[in-house]
PDB file of N, CA and C in Angstrom:
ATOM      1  N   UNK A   1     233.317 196.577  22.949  1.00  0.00           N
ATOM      2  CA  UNK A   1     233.155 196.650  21.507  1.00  0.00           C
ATOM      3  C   UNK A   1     233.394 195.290  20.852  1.00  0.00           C
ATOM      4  N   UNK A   2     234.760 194.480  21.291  1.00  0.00           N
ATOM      5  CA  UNK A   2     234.804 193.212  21.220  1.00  0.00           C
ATOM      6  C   UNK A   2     233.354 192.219  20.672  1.00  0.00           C
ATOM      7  N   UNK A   3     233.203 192.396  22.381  1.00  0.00           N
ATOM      8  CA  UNK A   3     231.838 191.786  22.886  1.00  0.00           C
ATOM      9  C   UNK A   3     230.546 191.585  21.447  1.00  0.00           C
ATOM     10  N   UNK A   4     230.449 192.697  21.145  1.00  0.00           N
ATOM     11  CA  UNK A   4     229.392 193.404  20.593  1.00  0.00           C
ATOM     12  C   UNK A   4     229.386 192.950  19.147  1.00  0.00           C
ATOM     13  N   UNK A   5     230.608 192.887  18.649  1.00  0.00           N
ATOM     14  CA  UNK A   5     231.119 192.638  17.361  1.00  0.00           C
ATOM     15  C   UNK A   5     231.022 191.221  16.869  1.00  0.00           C
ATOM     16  N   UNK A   6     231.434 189.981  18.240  1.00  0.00           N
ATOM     17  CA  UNK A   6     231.652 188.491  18.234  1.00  0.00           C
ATOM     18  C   UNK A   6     230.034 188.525  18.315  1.00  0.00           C
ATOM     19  N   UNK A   7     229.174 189.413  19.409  1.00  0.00           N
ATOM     20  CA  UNK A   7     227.643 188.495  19.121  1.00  0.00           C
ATOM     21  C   UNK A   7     226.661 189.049  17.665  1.00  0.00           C
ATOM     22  N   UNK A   8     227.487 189.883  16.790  1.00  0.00           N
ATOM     23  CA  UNK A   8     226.900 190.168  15.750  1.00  0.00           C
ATOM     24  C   UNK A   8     227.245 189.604  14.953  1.00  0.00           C
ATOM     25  N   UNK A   9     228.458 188.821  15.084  1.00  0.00           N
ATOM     26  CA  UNK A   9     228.761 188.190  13.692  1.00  0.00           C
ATOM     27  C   UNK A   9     227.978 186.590  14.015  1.00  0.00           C
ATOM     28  N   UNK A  10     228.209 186.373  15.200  1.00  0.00           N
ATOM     29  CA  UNK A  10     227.173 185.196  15.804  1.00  0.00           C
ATOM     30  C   UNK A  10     225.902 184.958  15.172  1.00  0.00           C
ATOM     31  N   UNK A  11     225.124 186.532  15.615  1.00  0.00           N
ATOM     32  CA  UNK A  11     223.914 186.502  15.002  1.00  0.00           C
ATOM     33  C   UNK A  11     223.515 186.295  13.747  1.00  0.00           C
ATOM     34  N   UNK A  12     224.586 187.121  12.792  1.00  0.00           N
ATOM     35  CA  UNK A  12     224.789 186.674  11.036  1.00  0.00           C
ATOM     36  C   UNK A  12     224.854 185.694  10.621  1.00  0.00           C
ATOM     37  N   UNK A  13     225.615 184.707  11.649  1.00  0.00           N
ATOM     38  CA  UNK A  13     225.876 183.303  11.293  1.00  0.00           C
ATOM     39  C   UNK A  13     224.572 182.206  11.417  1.00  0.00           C
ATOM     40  N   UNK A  14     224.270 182.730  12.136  1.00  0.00           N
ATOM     41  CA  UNK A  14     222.701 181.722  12.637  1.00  0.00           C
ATOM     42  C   UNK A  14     221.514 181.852  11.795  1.00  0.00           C
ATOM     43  N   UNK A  15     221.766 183.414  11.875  1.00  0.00           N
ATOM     44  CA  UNK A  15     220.343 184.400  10.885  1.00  0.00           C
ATOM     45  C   UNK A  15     220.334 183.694   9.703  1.00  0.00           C
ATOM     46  N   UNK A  16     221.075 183.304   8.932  1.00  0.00           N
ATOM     47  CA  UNK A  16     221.042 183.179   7.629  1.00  0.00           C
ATOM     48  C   UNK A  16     221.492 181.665   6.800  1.00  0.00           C
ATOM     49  N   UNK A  17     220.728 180.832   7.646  1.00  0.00           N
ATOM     50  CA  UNK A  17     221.047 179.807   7.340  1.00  0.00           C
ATOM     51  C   UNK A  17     219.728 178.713   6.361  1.00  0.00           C
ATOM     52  N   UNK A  18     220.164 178.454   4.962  1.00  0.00           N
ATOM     53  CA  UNK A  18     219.466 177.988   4.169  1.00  0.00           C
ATOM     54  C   UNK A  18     219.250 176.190   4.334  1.00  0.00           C
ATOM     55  N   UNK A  19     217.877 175.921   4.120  1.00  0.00           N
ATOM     56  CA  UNK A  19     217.792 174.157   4.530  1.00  0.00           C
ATOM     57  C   UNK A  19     219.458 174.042   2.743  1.00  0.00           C
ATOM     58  N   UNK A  20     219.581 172.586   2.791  1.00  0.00           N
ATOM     59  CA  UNK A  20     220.569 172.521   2.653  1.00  0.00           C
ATOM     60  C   UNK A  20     222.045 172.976   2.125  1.00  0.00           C
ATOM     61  N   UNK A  21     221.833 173.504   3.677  1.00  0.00           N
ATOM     62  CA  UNK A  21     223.614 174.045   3.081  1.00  0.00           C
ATOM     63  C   UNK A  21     224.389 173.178   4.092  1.00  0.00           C
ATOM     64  N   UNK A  22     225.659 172.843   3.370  1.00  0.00           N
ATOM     65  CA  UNK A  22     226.486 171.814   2.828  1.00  0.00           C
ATOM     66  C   UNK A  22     227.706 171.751   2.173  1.00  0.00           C
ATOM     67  N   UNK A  23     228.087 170.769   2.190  1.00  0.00           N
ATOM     68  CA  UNK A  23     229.718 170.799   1.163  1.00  0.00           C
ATOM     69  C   UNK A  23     229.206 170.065  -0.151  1.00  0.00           C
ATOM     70  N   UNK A  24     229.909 170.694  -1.324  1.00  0.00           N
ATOM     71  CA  UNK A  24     230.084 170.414  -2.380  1.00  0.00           C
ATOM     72  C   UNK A  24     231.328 169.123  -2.800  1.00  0.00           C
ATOM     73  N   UNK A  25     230.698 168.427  -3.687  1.00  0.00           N
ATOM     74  CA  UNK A  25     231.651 167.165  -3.841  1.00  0.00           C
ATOM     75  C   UNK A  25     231.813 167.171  -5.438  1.00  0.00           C
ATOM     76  N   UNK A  26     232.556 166.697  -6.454  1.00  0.00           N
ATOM     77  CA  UNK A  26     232.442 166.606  -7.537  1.00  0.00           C
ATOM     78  C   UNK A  26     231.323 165.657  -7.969  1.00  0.00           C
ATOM     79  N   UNK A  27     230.556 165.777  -7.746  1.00  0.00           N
ATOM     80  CA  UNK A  27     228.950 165.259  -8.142  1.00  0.00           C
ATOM     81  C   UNK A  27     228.054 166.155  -8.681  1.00  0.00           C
ATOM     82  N   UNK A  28     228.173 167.390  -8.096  1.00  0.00           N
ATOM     83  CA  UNK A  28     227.930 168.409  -8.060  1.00  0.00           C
ATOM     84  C   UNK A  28     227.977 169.440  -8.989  1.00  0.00           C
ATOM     85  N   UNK A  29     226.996 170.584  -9.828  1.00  0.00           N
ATOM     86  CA  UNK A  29     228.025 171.797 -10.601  1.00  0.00           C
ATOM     87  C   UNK A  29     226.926 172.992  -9.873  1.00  0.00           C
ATOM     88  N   UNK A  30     227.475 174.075  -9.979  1.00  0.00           N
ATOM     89  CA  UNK A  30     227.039 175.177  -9.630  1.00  0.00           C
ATOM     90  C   UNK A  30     225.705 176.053 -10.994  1.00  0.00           C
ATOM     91  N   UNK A  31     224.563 175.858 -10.183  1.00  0.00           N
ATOM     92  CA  UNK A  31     223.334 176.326 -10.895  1.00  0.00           C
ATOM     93  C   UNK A  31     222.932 177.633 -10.959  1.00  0.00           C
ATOM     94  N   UNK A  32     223.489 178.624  -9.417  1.00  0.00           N
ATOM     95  CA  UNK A  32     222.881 180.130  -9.575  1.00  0.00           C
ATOM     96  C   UNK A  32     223.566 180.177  -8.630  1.00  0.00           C
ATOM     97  N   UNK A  33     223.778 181.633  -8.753  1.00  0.00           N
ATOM     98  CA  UNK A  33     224.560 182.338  -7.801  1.00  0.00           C
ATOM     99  C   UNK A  33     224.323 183.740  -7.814  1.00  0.00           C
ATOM    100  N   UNK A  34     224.008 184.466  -6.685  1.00  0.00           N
ATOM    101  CA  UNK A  34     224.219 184.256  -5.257  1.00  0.00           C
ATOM    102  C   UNK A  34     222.000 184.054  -4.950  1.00  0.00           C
ATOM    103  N   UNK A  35     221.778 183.391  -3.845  1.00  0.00           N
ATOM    104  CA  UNK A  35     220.820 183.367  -3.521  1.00  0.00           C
ATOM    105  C   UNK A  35     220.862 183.987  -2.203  1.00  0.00           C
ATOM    106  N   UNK A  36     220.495 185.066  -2.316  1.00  0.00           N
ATOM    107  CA  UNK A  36     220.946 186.435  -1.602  1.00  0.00           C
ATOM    108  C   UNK A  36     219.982 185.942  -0.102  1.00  0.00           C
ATOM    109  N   UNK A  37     220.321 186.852   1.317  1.00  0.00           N
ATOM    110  CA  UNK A  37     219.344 186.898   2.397  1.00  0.00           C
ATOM    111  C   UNK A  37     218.135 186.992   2.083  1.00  0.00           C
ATOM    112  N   UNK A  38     217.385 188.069   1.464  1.00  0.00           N
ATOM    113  CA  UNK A  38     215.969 187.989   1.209  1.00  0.00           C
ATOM    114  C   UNK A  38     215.226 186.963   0.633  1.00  0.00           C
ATOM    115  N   UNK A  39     215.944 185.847  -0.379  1.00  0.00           N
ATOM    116  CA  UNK A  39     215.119 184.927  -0.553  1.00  0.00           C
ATOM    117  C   UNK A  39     215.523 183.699   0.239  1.00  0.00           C
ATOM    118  N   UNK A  40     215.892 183.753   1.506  1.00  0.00           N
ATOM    119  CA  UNK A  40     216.299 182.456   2.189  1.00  0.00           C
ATOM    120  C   UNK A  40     214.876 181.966   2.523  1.00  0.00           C
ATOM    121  N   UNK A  41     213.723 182.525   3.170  1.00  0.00           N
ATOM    122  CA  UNK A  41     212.420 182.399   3.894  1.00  0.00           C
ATOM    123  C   UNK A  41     211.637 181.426   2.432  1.00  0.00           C
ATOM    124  N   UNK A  42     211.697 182.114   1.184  1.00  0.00           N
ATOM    125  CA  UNK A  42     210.930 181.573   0.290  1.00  0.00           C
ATOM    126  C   UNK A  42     211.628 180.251  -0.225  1.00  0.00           C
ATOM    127  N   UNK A  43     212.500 180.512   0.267  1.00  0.00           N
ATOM    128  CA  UNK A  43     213.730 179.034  -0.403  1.00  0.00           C
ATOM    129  C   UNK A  43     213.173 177.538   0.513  1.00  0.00           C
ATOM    130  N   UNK A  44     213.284 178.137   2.174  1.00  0.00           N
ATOM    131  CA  UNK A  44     213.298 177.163   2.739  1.00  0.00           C
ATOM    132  C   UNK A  44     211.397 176.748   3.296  1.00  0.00           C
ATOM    133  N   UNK A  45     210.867 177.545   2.686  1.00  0.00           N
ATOM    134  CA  UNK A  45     209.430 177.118   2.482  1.00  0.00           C
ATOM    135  C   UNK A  45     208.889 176.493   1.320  1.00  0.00           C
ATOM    136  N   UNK A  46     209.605 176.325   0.591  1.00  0.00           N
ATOM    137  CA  UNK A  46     209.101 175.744  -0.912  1.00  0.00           C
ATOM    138  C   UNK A  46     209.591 174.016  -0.762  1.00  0.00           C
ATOM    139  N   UNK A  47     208.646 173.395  -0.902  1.00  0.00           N
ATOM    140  CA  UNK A  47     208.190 171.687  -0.902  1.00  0.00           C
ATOM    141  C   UNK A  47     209.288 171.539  -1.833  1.00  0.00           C
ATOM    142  N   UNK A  48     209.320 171.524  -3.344  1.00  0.00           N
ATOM    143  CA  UNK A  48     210.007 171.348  -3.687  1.00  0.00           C
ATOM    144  C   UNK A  48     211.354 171.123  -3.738  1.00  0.00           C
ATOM    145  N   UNK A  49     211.974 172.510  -2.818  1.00  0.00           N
ATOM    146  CA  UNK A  49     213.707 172.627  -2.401  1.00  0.00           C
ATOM    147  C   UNK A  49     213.883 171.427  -1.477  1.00  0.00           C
ATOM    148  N   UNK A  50     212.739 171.690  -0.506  1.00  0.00           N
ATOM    149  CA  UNK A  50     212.836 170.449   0.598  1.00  0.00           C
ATOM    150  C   UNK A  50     212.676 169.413  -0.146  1.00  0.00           C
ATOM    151  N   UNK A  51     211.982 168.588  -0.778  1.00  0.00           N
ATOM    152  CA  UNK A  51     212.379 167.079  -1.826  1.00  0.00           C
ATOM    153  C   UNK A  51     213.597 167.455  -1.952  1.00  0.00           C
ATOM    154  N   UNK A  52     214.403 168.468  -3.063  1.00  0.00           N
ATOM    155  CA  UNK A  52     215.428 168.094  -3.487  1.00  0.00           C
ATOM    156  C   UNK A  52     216.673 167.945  -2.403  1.00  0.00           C
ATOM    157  N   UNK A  53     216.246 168.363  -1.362  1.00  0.00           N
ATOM    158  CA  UNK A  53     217.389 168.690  -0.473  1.00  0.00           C
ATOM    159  C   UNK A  53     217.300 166.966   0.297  1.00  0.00           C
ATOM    160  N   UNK A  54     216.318 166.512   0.555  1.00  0.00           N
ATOM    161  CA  UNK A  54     216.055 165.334   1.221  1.00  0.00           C
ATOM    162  C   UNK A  54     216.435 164.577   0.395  1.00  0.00           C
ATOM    163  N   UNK A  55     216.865 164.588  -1.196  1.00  0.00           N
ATOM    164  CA  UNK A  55     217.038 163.321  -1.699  1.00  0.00           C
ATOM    165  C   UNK A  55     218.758 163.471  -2.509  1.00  0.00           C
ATOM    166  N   UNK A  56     219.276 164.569  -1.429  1.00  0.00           N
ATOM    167  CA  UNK A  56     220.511 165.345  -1.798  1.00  0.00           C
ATOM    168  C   UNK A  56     220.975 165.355  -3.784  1.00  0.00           C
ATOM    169  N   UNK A  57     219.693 166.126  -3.766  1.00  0.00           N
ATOM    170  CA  UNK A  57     219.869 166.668  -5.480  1.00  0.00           C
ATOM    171  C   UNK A  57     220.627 168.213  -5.512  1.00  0.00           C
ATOM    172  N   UNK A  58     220.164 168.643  -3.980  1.00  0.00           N
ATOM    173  CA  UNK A  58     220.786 170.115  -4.196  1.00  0.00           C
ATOM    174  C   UNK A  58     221.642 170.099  -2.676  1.00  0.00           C
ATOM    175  N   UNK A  59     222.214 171.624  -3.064  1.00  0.00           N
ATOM    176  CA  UNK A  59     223.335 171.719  -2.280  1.00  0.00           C
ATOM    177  C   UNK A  59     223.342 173.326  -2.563  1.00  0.00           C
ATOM    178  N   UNK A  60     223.370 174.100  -0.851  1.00  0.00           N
ATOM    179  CA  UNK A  60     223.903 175.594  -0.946  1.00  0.00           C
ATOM    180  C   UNK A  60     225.367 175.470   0.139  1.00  0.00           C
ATOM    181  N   UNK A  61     226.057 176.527  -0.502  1.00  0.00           N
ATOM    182  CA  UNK A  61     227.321 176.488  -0.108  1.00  0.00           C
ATOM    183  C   UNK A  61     226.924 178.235   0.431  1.00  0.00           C
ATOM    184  N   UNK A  62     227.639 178.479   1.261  1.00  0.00           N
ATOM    185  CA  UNK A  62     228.239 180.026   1.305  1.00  0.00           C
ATOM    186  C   UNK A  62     228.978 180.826   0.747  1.00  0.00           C
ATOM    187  N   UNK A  63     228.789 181.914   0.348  1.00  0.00           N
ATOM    188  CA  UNK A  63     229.469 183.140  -0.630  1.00  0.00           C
ATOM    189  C   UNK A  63     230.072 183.447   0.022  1.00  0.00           C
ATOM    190  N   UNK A  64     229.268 184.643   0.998  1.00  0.00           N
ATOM    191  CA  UNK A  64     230.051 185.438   2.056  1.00  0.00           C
ATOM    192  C   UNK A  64     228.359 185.374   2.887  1.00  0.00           C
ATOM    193  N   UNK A  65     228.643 186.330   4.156  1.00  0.00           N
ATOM    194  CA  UNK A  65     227.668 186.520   5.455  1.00  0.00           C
ATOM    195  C   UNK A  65     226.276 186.181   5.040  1.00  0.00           C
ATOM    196  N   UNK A  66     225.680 186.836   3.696  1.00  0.00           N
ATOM    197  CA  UNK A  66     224.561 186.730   3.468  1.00  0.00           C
ATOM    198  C   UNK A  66     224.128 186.088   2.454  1.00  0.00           C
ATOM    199  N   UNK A  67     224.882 185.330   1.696  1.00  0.00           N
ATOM    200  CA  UNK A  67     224.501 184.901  -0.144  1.00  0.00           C
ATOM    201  C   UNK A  67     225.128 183.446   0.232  1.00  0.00           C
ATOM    202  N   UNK A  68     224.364 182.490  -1.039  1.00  0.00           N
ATOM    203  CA  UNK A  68     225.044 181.676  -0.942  1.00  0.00           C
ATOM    204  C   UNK A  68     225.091 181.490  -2.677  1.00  0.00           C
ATOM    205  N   UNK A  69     225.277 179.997  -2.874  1.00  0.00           N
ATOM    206  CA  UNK A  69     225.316 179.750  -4.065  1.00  0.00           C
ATOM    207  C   UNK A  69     224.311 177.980  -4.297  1.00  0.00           C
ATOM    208  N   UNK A  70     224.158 178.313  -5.199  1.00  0.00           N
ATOM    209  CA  UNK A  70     223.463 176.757  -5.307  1.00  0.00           C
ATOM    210  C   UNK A  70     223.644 175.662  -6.371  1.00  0.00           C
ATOM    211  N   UNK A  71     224.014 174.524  -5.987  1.00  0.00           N
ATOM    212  CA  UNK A  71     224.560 173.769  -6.619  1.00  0.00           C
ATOM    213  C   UNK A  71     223.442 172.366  -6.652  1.00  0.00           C
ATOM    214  N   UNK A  72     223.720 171.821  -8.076  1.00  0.00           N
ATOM    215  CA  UNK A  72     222.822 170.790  -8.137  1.00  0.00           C
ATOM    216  C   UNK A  72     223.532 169.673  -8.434  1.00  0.00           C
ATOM    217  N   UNK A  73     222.968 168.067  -8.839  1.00  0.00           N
ATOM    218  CA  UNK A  73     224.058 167.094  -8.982  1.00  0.00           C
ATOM    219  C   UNK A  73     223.980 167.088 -10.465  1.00  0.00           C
ATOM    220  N   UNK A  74     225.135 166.925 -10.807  1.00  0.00           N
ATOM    221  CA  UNK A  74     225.088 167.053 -12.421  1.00  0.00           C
ATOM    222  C   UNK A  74     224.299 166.573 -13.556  1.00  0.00           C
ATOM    223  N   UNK A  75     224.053 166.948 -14.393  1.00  0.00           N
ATOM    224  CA  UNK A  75     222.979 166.443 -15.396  1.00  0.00           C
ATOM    225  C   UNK A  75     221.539 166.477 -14.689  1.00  0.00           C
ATOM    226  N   UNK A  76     221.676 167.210 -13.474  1.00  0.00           N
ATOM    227  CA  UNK A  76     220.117 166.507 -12.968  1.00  0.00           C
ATOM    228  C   UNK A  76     219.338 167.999 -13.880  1.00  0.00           C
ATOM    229  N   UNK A  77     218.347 168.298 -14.956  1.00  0.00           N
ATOM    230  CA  UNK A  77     218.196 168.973 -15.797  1.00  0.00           C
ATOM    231  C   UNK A  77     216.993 169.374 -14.970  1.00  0.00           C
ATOM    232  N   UNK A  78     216.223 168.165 -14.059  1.00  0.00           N
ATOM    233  CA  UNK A  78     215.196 168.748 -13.682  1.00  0.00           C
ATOM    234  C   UNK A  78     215.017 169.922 -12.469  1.00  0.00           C
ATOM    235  N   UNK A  79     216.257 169.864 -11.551  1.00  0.00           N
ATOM    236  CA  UNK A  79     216.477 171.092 -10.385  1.00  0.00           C
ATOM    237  C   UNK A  79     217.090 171.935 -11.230  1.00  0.00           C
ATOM    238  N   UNK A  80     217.428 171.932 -11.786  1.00  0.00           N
ATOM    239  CA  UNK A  80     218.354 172.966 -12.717  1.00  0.00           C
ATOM    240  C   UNK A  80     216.972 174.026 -13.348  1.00  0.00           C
ATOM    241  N   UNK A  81     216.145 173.492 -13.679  1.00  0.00           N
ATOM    242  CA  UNK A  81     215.161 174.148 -14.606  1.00  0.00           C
ATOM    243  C   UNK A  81     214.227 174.832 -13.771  1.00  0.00           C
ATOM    244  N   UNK A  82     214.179 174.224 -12.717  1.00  0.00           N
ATOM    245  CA  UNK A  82     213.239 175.141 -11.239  1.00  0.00           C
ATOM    246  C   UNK A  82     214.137 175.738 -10.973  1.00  0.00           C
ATOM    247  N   UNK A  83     215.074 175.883 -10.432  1.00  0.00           N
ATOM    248  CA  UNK A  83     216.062 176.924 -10.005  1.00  0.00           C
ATOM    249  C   UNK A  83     216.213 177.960 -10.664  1.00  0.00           C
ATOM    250  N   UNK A  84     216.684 177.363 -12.033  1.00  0.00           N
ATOM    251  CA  UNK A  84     216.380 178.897 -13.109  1.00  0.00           C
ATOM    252  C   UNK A  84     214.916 179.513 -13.083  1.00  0.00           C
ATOM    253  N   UNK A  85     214.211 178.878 -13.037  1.00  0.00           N
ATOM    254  CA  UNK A  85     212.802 179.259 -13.820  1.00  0.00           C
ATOM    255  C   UNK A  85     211.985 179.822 -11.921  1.00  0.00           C
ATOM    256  N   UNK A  86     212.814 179.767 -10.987  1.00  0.00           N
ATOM    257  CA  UNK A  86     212.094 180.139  -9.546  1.00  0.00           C
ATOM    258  C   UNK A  86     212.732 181.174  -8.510  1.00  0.00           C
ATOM    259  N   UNK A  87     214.564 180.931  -8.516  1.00  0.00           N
ATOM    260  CA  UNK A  87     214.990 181.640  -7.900  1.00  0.00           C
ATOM    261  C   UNK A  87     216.258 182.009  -8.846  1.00  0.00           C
ATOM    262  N   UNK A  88     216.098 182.742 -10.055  1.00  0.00           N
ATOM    263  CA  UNK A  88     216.919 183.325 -10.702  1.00  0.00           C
ATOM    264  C   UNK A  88     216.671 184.581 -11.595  1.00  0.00           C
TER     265      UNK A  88
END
């Protein structure tokens, strides 16, 4: 049962992993929350997230197993306004 339990939480851990997730620094403020499992696929297919993530404008942290949260660098008005206006 052990067994069974360590490779499921394994699997949770792997399953659900968003392009940048990351640590938060005070650069940073929190834009939306939670960006639940079901939209991880559309998150990490969208050009856009990928720019912002490559030019570290954004940042997802973990909630719990399946959600995370998403954080942008401050004042940046322009990820802020896709985020609201795409995954909120």
């Amino acid at each position: 049962m052990k067994k069974t339990l360590k490779k499921y939480n394994e699997f949770l851990e792997n399953e659900f992993k968003p392009i940048g997730l990351g640590t938060v620094t005070s650069d940073y403020e929190m834009i939306f929350s939670p960006l639940d499992s079901d939209s991880i696929d559309i998150w990490d297919k969208d050009p856009q997230i990928q720019k912002y993530v490559d030019e570290n404008r954004i940042v997802v942290t973990k909630l719990d197993y399946d959600s995370f949260e998403i954080w942008g660098l401050l004042d940046d008005n322009e990820v802020k306004e896709y985020i609201t206006q795409y995954f909120s």
